[in-house]
Protein backbone atom coordinates (compact mmCIF):
# COMPACT_ATOMS: atom_id res chain seq x y z
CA UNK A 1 63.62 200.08 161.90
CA UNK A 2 60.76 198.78 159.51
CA UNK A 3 60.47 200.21 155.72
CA UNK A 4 57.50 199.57 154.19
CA UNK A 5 56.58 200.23 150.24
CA UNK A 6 52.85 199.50 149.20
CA UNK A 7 52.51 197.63 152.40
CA UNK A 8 55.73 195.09 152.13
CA UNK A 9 58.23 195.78 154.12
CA UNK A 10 61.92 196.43 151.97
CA UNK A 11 64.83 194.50 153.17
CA UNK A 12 67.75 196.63 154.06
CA UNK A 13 69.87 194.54 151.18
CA UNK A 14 67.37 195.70 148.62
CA UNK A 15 67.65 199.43 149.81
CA UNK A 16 71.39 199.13 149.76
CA UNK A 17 71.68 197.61 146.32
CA UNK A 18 69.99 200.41 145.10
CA UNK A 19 72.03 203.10 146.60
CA UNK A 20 74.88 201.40 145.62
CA UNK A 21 73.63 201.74 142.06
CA UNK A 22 73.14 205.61 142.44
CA UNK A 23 76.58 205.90 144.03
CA UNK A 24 78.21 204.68 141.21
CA UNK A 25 76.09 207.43 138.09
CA UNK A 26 76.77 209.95 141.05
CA UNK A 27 80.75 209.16 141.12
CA UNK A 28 80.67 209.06 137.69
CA UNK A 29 78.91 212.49 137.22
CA UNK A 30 81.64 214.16 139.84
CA UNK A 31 83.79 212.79 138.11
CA UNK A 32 82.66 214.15 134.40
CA UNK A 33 81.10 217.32 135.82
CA UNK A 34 84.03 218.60 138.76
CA UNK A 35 86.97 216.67 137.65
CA UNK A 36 86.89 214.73 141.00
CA UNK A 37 89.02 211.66 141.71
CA UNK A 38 87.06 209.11 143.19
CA UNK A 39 87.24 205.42 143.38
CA UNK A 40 83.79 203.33 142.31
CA UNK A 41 84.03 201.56 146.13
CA UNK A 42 84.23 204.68 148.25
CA UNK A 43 82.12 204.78 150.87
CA UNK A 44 79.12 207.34 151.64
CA UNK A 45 81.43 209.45 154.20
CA UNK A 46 83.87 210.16 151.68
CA UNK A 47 80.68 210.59 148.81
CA UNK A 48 79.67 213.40 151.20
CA UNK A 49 82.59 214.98 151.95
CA UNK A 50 83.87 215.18 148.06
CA UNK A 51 80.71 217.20 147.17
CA UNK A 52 80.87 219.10 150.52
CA UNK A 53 83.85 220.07 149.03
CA UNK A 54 82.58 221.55 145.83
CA UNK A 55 81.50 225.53 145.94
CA UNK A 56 77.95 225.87 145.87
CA UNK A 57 78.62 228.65 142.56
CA UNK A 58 80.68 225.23 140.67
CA UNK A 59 77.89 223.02 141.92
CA UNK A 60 75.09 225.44 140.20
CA UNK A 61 77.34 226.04 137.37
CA UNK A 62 78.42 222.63 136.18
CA UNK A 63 74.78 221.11 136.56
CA UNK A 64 72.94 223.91 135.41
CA UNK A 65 72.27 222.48 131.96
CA UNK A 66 70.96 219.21 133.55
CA UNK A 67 68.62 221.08 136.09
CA UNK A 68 67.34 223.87 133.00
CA UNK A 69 66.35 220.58 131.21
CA UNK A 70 64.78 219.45 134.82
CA UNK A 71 62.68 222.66 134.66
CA UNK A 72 61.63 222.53 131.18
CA UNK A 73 60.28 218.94 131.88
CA UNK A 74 59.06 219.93 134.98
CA UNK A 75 57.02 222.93 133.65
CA UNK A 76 55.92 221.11 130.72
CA UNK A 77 54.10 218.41 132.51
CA UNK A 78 52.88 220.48 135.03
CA UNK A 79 51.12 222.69 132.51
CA UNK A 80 49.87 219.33 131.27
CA UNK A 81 48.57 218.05 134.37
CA UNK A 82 46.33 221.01 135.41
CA UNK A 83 47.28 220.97 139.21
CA UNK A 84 46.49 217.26 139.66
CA UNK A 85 49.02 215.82 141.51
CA UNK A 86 49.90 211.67 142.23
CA UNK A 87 51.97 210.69 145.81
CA UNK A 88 55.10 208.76 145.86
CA UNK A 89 54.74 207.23 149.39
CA UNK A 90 57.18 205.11 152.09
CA UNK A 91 56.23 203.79 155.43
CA UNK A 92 59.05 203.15 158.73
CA UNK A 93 58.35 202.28 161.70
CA UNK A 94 61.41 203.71 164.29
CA UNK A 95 61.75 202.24 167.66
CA UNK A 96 62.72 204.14 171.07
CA UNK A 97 61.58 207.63 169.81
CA UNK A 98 58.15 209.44 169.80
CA UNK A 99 56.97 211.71 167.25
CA UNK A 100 57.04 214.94 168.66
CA UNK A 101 61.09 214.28 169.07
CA UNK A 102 61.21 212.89 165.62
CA UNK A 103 59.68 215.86 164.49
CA UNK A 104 61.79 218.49 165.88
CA UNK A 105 65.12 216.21 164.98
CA UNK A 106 64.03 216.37 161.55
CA UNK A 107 63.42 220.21 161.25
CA UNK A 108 66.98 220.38 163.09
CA UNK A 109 68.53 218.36 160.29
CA UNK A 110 66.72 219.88 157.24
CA UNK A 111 66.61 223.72 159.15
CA UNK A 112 70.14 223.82 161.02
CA UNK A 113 73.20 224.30 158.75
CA UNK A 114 75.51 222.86 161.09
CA UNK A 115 78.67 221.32 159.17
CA UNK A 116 77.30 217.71 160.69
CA UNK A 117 73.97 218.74 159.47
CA UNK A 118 75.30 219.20 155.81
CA UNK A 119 77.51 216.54 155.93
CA UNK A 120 74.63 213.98 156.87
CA UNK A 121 72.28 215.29 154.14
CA UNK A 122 74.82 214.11 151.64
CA UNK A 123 75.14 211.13 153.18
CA UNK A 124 71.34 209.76 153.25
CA UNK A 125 71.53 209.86 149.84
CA UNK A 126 74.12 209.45 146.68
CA UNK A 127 71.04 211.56 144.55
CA UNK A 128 71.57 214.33 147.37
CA UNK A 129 74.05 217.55 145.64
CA UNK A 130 72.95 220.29 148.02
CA UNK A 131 70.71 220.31 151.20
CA UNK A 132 71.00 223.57 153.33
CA UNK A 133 68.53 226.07 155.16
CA UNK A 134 67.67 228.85 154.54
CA UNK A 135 65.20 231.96 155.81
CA UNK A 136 61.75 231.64 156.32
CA UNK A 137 61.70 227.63 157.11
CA UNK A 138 62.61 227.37 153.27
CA UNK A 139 64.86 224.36 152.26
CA UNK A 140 67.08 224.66 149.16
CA UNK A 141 67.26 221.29 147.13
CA UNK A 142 69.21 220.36 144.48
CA UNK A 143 69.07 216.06 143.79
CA UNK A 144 68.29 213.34 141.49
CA UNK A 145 64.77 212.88 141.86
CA UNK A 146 62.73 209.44 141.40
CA UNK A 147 66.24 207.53 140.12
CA UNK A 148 66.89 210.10 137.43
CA UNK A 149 69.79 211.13 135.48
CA UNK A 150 69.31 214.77 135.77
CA UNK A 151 69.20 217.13 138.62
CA UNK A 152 65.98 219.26 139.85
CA UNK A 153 66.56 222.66 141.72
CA UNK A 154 63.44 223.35 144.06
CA UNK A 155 62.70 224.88 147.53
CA UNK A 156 60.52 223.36 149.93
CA UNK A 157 58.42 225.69 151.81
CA UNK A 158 57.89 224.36 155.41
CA UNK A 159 54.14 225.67 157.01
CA UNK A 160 52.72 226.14 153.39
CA UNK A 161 50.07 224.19 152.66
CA UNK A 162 49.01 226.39 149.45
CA UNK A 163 47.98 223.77 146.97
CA UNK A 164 48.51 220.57 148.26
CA UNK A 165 46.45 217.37 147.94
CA UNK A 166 46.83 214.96 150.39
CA UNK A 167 45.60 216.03 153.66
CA UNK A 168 46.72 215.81 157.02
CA UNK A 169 45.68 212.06 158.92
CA UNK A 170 44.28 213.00 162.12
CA UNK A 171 46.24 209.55 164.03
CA UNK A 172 48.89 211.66 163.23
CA UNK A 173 49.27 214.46 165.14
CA UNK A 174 52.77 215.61 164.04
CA UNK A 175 54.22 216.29 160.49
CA UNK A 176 56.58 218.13 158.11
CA UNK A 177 54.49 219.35 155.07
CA UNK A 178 55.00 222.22 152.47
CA UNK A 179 54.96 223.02 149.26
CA UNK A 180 57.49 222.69 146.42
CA UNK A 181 58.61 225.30 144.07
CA UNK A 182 61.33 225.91 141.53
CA UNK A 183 63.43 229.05 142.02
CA UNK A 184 61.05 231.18 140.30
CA UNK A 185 58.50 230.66 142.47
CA UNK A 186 56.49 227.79 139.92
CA UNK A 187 54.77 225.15 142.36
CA UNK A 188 55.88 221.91 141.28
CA UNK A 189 54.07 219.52 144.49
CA UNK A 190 55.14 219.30 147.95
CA UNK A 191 56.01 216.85 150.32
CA UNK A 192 53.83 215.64 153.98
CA UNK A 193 55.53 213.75 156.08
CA UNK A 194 53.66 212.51 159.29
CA UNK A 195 54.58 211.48 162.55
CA UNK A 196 53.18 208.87 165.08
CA UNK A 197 53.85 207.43 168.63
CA UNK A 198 53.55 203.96 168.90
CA UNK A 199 53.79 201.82 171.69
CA UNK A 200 57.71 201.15 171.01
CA UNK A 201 58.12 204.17 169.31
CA UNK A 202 56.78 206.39 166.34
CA UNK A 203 55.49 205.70 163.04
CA UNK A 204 56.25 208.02 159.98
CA UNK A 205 54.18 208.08 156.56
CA UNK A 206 56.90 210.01 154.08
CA UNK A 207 54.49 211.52 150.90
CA UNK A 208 56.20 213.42 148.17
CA UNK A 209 53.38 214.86 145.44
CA UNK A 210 54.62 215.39 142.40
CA UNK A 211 52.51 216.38 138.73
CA UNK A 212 49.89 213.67 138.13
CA UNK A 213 51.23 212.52 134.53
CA UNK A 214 55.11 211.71 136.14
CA UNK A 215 55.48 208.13 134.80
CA UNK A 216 54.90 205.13 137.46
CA UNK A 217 58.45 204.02 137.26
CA UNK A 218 59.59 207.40 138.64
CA UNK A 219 57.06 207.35 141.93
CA UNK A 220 58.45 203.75 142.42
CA UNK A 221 61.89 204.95 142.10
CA UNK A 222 60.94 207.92 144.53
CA UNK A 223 59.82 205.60 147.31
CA UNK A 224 62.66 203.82 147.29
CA UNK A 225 64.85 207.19 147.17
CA UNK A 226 62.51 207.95 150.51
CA UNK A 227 63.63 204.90 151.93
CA UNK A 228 67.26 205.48 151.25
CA UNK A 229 67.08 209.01 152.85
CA UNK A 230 65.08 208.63 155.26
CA UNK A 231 66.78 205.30 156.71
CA UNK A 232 70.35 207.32 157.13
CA UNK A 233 68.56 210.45 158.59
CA UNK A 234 66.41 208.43 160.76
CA UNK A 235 69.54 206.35 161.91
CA UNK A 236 71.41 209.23 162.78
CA UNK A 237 68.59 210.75 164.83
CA UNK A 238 68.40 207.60 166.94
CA UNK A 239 71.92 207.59 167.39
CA UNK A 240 71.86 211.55 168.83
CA UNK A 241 68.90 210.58 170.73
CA UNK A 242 70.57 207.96 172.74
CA UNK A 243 73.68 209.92 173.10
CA UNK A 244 71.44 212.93 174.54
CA UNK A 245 69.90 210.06 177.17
């Protein structure tokens, strides 16, 4: 697996340093927010399954001041910006896969509430508090965005396109693109994620949008959030995929 960030390929040390960083301000916020006992070295599987086993009312309850401030920020510089929207953007390159599989093992994982399914989304990520489907190809969201402090709440819209910016590449014939909304139904950006075969295996171009006047450090922060993520999902897919062989 190759991650690329503005064309120069990220080391797997430097992605790991920086999700060991976010492990440790999310420990320490289950810790201040739920009470939970958790030691600063515990590994992602036991990350996951401490805020698997928070109830989703607790988890909305004891972050909802952080993710009301996320909205008021949110809203503020989206009135701001007008619509115009910047792209926070990571590269891999996967082998022994094509696209079209990568694509539906990624709607699987995002889509399919299977207990695995939940479990892994906490695990690509220490930002990650709640992943899950639900109807309409709608994904609810609640995570540390861009290496911030404070959660955002948003649903991501799968199929609709409404308002977004980038545009689809026509090399790539597969993707995962919709729009981003809070809970009230305020579009926020959206995300396009496209898929590739190579000759070895596929190529994927991750793009979150997100309000044009969101400070560079944040988009930078983003990618390597992507690259986190997207690594751990991506690994797991491989895995099922040679198990299913």
């Amino acid at each position: 697996m190759k991650i690329q960030i503005d064309g120069k390929e990220i080391s797997e040390a430097e992605i790991e340093g920086w999700e060991n960083k976010r492990r440790l301000k999310t420990i320490k916020t289950l810790k201040n927010k739920f009470g939970l006992n958790l030691k600063n070295d515990c590994s992602n599987e036991e990350l996951a399954a401490a805020k698997r086993s928070i109830p989703e009312e607790k988890i909305y309850s004891r972050l909802g001041n952080n993710i009301r401030l996320s909205n008021f920020v949110t809203r503020m510089m989206n009135g701001f910006c007008h619509g115009n929207r910047t792209s926070s953007v990571t590269e891999i390159t996967l082998p022994g896969i094509n696209a079209q599989k990568l694509q539906e093992e990624y709607f699987d994982i995002m889509l399919n509430n299977t207990e695995a399914n939940r479990l892994l989304s906490l695990r690509a990520n220490p930002d990650h508090y709640l992943l899950k489907g639900i109807e309409n190809n709608k994904q609810e969201v609640i995570e540390c965005t861009g290496g911030l402090n404070y959660q955002s709440h948003f649903i991501i819209e799968y199929g609709n396109e409404n308002g977004l910016k980038s545009k689809q590449n026509p090399d790539y014939p597969y993707q995962a693109c919709g729009v981003c909304c809070l809970t009230d139904g305020t579009p926020i950006g959206g995300v396009r994620h496209q898929m590739k075969d190579t000759e070895t295996g596929a190529k994927i171009r991750l793009e979150v949008e997100f309000p044009s006047n969101l400070p560079k450090s944040v988009l930078q922060q983003h990618q390597l959030h992507l690259a986190c993520e997207f690594k751990n999902w991506f690994g797991e897919i491989l895995t099922r995929n040679s198990k299913d062989e």
